[in-house]
Each structure stands twice: as C-alpha cells, then as structure tokens.
Protein backbone atom coordinates (compact mmCIF):
# COMPACT_ATOMS: atom_id res chain seq x y z
CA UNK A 1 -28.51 -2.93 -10.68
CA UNK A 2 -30.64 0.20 -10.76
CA UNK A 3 -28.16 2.41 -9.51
CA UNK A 4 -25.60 1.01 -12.42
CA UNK A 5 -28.26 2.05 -14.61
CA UNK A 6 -28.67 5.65 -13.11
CA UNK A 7 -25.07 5.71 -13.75
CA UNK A 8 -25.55 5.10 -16.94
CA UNK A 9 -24.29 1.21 -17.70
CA UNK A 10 -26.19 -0.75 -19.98
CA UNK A 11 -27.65 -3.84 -17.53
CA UNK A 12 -28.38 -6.86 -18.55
CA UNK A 13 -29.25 -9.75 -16.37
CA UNK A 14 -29.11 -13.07 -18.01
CA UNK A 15 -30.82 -16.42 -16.43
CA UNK A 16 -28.76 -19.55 -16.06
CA UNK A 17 -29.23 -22.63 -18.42
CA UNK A 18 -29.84 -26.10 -17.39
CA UNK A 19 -26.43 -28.11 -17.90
CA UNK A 20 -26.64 -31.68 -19.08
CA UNK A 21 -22.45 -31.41 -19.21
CA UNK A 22 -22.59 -33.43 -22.65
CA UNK A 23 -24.39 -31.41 -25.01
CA UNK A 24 -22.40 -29.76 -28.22
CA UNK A 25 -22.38 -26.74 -27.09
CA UNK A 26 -19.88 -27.37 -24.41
CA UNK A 27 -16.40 -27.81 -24.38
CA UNK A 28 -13.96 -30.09 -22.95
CA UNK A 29 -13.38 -29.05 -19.22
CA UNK A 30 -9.89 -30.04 -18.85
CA UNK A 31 -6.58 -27.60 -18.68
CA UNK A 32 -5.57 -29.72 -22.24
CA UNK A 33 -5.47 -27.56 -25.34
CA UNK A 34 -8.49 -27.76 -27.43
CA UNK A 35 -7.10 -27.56 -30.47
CA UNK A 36 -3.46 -27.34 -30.86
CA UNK A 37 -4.07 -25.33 -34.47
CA UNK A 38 -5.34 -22.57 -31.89
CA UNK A 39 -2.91 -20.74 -30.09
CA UNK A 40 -3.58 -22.46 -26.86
CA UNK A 41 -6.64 -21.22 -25.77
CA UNK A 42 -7.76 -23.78 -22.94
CA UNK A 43 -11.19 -24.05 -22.00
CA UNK A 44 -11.67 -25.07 -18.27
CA UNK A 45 -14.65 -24.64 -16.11
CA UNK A 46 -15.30 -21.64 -14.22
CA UNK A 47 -16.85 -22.27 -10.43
CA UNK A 48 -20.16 -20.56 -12.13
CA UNK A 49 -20.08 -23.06 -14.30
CA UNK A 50 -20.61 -25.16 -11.31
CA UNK A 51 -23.50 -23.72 -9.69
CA UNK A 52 -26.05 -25.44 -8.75
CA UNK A 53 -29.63 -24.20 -8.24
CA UNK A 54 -33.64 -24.76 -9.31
CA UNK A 55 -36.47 -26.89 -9.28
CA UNK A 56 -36.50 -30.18 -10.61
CA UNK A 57 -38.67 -29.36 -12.96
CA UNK A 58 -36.05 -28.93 -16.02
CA UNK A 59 -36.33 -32.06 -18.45
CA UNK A 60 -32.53 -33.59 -17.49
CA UNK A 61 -32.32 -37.18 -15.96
CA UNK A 62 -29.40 -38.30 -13.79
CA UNK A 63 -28.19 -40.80 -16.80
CA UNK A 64 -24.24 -40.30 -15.18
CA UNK A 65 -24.04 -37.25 -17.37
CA UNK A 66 -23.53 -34.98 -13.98
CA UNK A 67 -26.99 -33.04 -14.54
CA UNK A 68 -28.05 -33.76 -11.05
CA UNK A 69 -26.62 -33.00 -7.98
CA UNK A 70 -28.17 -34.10 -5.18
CA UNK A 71 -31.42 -34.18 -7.19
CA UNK A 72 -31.11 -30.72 -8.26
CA UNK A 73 -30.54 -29.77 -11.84
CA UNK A 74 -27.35 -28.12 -12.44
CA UNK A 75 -27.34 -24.68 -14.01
CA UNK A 76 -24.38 -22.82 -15.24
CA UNK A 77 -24.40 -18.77 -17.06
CA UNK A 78 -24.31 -18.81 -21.18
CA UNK A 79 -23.50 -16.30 -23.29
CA UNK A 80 -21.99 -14.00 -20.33
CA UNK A 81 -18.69 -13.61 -21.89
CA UNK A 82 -19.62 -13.76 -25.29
CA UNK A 83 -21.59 -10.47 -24.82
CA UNK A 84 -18.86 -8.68 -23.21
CA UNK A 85 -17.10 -9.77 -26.16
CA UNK A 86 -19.09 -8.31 -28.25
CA UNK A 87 -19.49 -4.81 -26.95
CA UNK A 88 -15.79 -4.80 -26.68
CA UNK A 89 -16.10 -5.42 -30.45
CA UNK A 90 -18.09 -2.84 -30.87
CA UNK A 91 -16.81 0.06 -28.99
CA UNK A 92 -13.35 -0.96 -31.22
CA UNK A 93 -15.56 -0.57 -34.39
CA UNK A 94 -17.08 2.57 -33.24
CA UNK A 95 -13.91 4.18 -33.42
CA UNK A 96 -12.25 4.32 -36.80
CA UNK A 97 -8.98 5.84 -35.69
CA UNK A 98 -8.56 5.62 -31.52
CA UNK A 99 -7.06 9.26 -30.27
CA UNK A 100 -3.67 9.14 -29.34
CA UNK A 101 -3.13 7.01 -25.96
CA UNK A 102 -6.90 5.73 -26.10
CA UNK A 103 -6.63 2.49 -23.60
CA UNK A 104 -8.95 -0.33 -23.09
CA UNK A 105 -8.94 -1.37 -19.91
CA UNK A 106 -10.43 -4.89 -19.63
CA UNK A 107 -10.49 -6.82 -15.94
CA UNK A 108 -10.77 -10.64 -16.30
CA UNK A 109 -7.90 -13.15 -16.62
CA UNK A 110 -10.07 -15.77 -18.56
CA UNK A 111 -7.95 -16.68 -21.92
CA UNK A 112 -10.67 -19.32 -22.50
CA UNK A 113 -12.63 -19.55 -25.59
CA UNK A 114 -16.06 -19.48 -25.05
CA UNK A 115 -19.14 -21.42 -26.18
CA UNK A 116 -20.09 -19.42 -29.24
CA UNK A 117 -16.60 -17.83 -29.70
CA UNK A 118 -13.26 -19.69 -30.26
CA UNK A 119 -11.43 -16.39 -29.48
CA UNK A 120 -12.60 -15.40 -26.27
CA UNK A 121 -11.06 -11.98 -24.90
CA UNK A 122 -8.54 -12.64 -26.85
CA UNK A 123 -10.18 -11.81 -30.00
CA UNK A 124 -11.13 -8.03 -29.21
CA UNK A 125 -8.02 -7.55 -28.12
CA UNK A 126 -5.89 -8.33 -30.79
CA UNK A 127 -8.28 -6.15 -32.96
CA UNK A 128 -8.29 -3.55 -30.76
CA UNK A 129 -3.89 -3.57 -30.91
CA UNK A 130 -4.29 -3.68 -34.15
CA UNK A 131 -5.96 -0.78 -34.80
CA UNK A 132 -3.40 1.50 -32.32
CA UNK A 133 -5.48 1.16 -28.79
CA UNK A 134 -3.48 0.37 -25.86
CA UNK A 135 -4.96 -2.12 -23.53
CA UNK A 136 -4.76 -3.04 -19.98
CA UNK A 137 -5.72 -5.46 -18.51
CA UNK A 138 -6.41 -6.29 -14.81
CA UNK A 139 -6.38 -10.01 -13.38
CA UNK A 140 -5.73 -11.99 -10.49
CA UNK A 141 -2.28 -13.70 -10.83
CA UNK A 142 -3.75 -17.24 -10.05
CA UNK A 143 -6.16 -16.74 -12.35
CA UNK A 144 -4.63 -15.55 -15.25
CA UNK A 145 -4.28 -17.50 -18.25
CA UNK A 146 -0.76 -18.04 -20.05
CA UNK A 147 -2.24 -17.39 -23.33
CA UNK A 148 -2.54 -13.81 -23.05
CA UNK A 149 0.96 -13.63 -22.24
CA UNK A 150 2.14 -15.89 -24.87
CA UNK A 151 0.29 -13.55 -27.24
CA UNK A 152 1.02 -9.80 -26.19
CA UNK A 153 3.72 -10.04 -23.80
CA UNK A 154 7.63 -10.03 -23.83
CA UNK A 155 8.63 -10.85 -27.31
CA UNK A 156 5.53 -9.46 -29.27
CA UNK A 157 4.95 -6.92 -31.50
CA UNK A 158 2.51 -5.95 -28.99
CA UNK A 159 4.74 -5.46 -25.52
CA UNK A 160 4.33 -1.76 -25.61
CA UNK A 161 1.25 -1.58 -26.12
CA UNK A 162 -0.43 -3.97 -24.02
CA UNK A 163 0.39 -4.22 -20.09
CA UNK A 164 -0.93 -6.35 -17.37
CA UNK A 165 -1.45 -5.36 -13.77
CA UNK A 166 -1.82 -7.99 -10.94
CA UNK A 167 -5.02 -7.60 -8.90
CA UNK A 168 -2.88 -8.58 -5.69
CA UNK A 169 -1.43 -5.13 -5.86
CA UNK A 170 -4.82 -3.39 -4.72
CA UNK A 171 -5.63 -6.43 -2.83
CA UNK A 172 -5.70 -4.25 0.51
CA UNK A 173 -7.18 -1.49 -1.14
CA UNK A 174 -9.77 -3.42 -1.99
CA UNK A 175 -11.14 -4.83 1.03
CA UNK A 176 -10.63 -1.76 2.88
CA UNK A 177 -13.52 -0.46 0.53
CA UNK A 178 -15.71 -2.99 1.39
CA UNK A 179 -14.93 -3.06 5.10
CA UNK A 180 -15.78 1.20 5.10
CA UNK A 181 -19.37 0.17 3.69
C-alpha cells in the first residue's frame, strides 16, 4: 500500500464487518431480480462476501442464521464498492464539460447494486455517458453481469460510446507479469 501511495493513489483500507446474513442491510443472495421496477440489477454474493475470519469475540450466536462457521464469526467487506462509487461520482462532477475523447476506464464486471446504493456501477456510468465521457470497461467474461449490456450495449443510445473489453484477452499477458516478478 505505501508504494500506491508514493504513486500517488488515495489508500484506504477498510476492516471487514461481522455478518449475521439476516440483518436489513443485506440483500437477497440469489441470481433473482430484486426488484423487477429496477432494470435488473441482481444482487448475488461475492466469494468476499464469504470470508471467513476472527475471534469469537463478535456478539453473533449460531441461531441457523449462518454467522458461524465452524465457530468462527463470519466477516464479509462493506462499503467497498460504494466508495469506488462515489469517487467515480465525483471525478464526473469535477468535470463540467469532459475534453473531447475523455474515457473512464472502469475494471469490474459487478452489475450488482450494493448495500447503500441501488445503482451500483451502473449509476456513475450512466451519468458519466450522459454528460459526453466515453467509458470502458474491463471484466472477466464469466463474471460479467448482463445488465450492463442490457443497458449500454447493442441497441442503446449509448453503443458508441461505451465498449467492453474481455479480461481473457490479456489473460497471458497477465500472468507472464506476475511470473517475471
């Protein structure tokens, strides 16, 4: 993390949250649409969701509600998304007219919404087509959801200005960088 900060990025390192899996503040973890008013933004879990990790010491009991695992709590990450979400925002608002051919380039494949955000990605990047970027965005073909598709691809007023690139295309690229480490 230091050297991303040398560089320049803005770090932030969040702590997990203890997950009773039946509290309001979590959504149904199924592939079925939430809310079929939305525009089929799914909300499944992610395998950090799933992690597993600290003392016992966290006030959860095993009631059947999936907080323990072996008699470990269950943690999962909050508010990760969201925040990227955010600063996407707010790099957008920053500029009131983009230059000509300024892109976004955004790497996830998650169409979810998220905990505090019924929008997810998909939010920020609507406003950002909106107001003349061009995105891009980067994602692994198995994990990329439909919805962002459904919204910018083929058929929308957004086709030419919004483009997605597979992550299986560098795949090789990729690990060769990590095997020259």
């Amino acid at each position: 993390m230091d050297a991303a900060e040398q560089l320049g990025y803005e770090v932030r390192i969040l702590e997990r949250v203890p997950d009773s899996g039946e509290g309001q503040d979590r959504r149904p973890s199924s592939n079925v649409n939430v809310d079929a008013g939305r525009k089929g933004h799914n909300r499944v879990s992610s395998e950090s969701d799933k992690g597993v990790g600290g003392s016992g010491g966290v006030g959860l009991t095993g009631s059947g509600n999936g907080a323990l695992r072996n008699g470990r709590v269950r943690y999962r990450e909050q508010c990760v998304d969201e925040l990227l979400q955010l600063k996407l925002h707010q790099a957008i608002a920053d500029a009131d007219v983009p230059r000509p051919g300024a892109t976004i380039v955004l790497a996830t494949g998650d169409g979810n919404v998220g905990q505090f955000s019924d929008e997810g990605f998909l939010g920020p990047v609507r406003t950002a087509l909106k107001k003349g970027w061009r995105v891009e965005l980067y994602a692994w073909e198995e994990g990329l959801s439909r919805a962002w598709r459904r919204e910018f691809g083929e058929g929308t007023p957004w086709k030419d200005k919004f483009r997605i690139t597979k992550m299986e295309d560098f795949g090789e690229d990729l690990l060769e960088v990590e095997e020259g480490r």
